[in-house]
N, C-alpha and C. Protein backbone atom coordinates (compact mmCIF):
# COMPACT_ATOMS: atom_id res chain seq x y z
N UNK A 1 61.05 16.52 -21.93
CA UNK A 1 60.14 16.65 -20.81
C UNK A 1 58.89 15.78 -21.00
N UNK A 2 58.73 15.80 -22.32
CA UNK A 2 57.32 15.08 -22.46
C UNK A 2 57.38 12.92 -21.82
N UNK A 3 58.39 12.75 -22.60
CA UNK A 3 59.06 11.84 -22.20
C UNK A 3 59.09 11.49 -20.51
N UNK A 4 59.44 12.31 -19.81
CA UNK A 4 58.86 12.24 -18.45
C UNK A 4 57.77 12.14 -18.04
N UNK A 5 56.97 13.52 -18.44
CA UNK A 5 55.56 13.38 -18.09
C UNK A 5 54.92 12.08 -18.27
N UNK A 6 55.08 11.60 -19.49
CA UNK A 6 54.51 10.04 -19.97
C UNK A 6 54.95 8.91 -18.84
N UNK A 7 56.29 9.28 -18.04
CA UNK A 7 56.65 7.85 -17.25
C UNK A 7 56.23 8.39 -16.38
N UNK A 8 55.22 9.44 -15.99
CA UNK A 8 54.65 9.53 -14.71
C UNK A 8 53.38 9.10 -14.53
N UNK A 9 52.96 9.67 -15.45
CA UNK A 9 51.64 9.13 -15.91
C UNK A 9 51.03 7.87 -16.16
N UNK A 10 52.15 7.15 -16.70
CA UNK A 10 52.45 5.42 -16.22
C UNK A 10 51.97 4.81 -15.55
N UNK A 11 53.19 5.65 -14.49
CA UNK A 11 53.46 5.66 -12.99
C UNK A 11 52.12 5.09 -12.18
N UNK A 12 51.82 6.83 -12.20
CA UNK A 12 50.28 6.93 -11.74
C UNK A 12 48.89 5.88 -12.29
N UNK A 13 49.25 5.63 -13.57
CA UNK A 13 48.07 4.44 -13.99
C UNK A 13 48.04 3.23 -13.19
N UNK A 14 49.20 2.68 -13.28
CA UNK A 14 49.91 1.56 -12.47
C UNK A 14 49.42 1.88 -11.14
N UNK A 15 49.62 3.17 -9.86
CA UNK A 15 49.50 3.07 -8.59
C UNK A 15 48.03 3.27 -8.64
N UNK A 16 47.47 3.49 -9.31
CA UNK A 16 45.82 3.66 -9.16
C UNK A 16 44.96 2.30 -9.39
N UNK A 17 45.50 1.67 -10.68
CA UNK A 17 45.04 0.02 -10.77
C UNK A 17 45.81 -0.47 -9.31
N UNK A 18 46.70 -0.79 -8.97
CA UNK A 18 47.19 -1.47 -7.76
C UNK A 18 46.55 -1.19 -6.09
N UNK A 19 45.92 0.24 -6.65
CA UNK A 19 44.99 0.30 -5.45
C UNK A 19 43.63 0.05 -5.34
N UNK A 20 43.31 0.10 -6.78
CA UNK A 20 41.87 -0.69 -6.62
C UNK A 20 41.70 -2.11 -6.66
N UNK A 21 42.97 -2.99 -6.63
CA UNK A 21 43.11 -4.13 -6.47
C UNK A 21 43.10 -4.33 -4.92
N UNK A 22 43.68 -3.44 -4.33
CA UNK A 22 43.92 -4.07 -2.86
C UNK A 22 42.43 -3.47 -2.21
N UNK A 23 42.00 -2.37 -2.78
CA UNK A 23 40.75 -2.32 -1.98
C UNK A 23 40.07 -3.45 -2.15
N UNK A 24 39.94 -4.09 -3.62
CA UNK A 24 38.79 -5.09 -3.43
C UNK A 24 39.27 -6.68 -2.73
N UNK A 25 40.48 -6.34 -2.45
CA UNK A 25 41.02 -7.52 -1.87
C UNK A 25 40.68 -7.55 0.01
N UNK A 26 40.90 -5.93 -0.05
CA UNK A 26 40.64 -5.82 1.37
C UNK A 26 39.18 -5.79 1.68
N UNK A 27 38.49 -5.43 0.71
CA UNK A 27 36.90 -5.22 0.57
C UNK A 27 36.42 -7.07 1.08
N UNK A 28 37.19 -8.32 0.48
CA UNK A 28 36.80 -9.35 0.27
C UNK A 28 37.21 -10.39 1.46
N UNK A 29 38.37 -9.51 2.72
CA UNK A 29 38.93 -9.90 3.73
C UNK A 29 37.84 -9.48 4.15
N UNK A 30 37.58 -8.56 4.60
CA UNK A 30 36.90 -7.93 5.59
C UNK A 30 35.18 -8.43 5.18
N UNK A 31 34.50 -8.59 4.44
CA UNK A 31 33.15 -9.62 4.35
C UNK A 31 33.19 -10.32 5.80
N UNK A 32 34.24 -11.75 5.77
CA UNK A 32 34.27 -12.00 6.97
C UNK A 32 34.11 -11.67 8.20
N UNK A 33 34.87 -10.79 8.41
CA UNK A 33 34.92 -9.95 9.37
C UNK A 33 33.75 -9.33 10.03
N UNK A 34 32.82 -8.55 9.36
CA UNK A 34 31.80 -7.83 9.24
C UNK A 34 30.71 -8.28 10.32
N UNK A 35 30.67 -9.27 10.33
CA UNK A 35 29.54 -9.85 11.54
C UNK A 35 30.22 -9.89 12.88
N UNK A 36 31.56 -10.13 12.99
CA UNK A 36 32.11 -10.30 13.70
C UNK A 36 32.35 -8.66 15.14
N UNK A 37 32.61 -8.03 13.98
CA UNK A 37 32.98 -6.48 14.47
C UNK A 37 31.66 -6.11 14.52
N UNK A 38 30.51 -6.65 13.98
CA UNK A 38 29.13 -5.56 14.57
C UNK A 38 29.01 -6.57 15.94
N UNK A 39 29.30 -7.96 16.33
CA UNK A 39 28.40 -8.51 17.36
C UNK A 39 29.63 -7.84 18.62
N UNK A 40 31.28 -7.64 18.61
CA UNK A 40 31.87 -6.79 19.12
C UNK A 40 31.13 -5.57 19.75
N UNK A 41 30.87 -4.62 18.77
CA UNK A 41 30.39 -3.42 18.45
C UNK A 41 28.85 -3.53 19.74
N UNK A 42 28.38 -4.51 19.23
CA UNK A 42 26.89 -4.11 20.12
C UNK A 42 27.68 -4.59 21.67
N UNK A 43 28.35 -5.50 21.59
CA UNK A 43 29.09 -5.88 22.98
C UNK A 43 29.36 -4.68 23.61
N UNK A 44 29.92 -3.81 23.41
CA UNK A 44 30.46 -2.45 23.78
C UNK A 44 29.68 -1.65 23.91
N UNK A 45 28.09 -1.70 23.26
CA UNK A 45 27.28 -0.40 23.36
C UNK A 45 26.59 -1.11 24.90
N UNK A 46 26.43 -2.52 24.57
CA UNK A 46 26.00 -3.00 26.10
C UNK A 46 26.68 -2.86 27.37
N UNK A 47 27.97 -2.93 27.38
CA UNK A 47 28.85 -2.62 28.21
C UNK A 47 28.76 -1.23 28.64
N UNK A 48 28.85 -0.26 27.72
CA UNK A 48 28.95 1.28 28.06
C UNK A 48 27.62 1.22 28.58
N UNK A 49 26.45 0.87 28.18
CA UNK A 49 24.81 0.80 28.60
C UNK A 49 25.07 0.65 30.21
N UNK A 50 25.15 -0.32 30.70
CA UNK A 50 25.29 -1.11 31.89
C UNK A 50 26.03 -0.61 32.90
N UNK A 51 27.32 -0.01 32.30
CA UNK A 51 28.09 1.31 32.98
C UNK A 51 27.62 2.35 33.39
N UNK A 52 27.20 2.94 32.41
CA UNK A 52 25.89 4.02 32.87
C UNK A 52 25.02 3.92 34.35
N UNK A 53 24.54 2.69 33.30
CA UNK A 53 23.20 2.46 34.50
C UNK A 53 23.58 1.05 35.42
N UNK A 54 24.05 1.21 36.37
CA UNK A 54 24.58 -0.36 36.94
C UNK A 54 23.45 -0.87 37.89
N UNK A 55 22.38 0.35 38.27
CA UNK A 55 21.18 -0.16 38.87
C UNK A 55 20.14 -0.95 38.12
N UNK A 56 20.33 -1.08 36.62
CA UNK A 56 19.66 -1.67 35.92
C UNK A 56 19.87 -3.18 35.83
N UNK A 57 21.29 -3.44 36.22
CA UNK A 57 21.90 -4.81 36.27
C UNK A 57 21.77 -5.70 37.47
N UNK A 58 21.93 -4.28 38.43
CA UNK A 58 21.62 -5.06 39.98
C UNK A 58 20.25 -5.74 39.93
N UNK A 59 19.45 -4.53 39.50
CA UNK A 59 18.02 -5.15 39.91
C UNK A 59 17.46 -6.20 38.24
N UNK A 60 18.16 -6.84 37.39
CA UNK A 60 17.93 -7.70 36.91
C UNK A 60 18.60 -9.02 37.70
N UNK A 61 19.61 -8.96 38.25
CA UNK A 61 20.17 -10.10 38.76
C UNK A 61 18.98 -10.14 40.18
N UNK A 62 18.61 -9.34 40.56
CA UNK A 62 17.60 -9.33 41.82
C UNK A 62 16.61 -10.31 41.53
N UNK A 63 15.91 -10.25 40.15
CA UNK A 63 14.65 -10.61 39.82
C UNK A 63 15.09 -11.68 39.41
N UNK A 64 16.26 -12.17 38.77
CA UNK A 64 16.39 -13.40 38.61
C UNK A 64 16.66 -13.98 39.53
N UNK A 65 17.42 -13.85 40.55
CA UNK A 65 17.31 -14.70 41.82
C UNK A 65 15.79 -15.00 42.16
N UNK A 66 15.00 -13.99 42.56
CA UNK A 66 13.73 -14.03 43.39
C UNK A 66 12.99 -15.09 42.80
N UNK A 67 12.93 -15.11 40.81
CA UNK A 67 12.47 -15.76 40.27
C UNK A 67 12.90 -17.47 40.29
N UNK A 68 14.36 -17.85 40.25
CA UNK A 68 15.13 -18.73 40.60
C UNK A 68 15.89 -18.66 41.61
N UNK A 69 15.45 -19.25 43.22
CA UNK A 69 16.58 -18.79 44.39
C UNK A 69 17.24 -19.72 43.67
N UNK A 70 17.37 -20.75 43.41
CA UNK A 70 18.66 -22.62 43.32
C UNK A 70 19.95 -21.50 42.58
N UNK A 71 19.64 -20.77 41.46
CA UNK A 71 20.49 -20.35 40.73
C UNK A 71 21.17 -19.06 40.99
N UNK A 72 20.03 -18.86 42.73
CA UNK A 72 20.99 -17.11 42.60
C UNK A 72 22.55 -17.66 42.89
N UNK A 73 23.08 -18.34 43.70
CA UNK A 73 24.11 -18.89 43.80
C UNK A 73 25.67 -19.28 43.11
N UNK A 74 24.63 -19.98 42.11
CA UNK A 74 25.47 -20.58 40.74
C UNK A 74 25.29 -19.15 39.81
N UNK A 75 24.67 -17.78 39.98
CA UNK A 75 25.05 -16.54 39.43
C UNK A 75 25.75 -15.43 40.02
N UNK A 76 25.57 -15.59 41.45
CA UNK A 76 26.58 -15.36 42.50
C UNK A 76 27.97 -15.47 42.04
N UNK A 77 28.28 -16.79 42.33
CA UNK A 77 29.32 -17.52 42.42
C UNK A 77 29.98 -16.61 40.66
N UNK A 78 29.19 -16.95 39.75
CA UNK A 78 29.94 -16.45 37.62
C UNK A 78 30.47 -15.02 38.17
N UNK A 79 29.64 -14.53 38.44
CA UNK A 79 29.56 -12.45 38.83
C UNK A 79 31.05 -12.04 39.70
N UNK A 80 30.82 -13.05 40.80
CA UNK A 80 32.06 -12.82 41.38
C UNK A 80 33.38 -13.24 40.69
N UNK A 81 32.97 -14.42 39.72
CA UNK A 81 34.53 -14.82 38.86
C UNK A 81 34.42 -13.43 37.73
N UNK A 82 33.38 -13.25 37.27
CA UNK A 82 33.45 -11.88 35.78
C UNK A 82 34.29 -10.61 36.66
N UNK A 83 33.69 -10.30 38.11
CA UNK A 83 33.99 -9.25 38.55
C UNK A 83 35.49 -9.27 38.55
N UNK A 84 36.47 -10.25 39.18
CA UNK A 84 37.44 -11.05 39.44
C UNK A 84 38.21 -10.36 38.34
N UNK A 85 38.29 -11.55 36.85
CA UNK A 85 38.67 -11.23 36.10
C UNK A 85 38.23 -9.75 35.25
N UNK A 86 37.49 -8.79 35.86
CA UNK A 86 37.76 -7.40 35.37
C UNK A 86 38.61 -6.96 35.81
N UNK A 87 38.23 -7.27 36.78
CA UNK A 87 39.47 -6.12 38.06
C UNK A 87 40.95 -6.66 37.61
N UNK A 88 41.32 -8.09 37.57
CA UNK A 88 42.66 -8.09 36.87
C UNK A 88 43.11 -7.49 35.25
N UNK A 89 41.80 -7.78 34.34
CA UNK A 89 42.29 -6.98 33.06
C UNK A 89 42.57 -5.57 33.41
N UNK A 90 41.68 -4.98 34.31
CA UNK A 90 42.09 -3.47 34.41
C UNK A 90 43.14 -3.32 34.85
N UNK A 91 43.57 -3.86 35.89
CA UNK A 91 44.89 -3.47 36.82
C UNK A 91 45.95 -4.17 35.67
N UNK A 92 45.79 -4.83 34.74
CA UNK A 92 46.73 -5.16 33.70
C UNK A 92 46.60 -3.95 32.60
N UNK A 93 45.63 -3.37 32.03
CA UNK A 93 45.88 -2.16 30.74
C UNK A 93 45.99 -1.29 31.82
N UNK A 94 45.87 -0.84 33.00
CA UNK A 94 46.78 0.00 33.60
C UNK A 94 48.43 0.14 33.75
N UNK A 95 48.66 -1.15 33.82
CA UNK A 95 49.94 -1.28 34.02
C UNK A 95 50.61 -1.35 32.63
N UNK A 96 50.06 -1.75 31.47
CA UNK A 96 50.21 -1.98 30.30
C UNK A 96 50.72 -0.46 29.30
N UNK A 97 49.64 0.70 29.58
CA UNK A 97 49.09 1.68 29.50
C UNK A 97 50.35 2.64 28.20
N UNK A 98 50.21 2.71 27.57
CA UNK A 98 51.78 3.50 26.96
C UNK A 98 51.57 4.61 27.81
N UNK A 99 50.45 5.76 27.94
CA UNK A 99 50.54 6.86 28.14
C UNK A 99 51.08 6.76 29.71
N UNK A 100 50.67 5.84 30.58
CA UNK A 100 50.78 5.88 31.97
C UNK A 100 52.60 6.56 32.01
N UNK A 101 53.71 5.69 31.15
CA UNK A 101 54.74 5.88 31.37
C UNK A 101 56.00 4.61 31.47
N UNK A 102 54.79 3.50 31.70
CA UNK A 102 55.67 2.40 32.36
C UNK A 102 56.24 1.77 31.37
C-alpha cells in the first residue's frame, strides 16, 4: 500500500508543479490583455450609463450642434449609421440567441 500512496503523491507533486506553470503562463498571456479588457470594461459601464440616462446623450448632441451647426449634420448623418448598425446587431443576437430556441 505504501508503494501506492508514494505514486500518488508523485502524482499529485507533478499536477501541482504543472499548475503553477500554466498559471504563470496564463498570468504572462493575459499582461497583454489587461489594458485591453479594462478599456472594453469602461466601454460597457458607458454604454449601460447612457442607457440609463439617454436624455443625457440627447442633450449633449443638442449642445454640440448649437455649438457647431456645419457639424450637426455630419453627426446626424454617424448617429443614424451607429443607430443603423445597432438595430442590425440586435436583430442578429436575437436571432442568434441559444436560449431564444432557434
Amino acid at each position: 500500500m505504501s508503494v501506492e500512496l508514494e505514486r500518488i503523491a508523485e502524482r499529485r507533486r507533478w499536477l501541482v508543479s504543472q499548475a503553477a506553470a500554466q498559471r504563470f503562463v496564463l498570468e504572462q498571456e493575459m499582461t497583454q490583455w489587461k489594458p485591453r479588457l479594462a478599456l472594453a470594461d469602461r466601454s460597457i459601464a458607458v454604454y449601460r450609463y447612457f442607457r440609463r440616462y439617454p436624455a443625457l446623450l440627447a442633450g449633449a448632441g443638442v449642445v454640440a450642434v448649437l455649438l457647431r451647426p456645419r457639424l450637426g449634420g455630419v453627426w446626424m448623418h454617424r448617429g443614424l449609421m451607429l443607430w443603423q448598425i445597432c438595430s442590425q446587431l440586435r436583430r442578429i443576437w436575437r436571432h442568434t440567441d441559444p436560449k431564444s430556441g432557434n
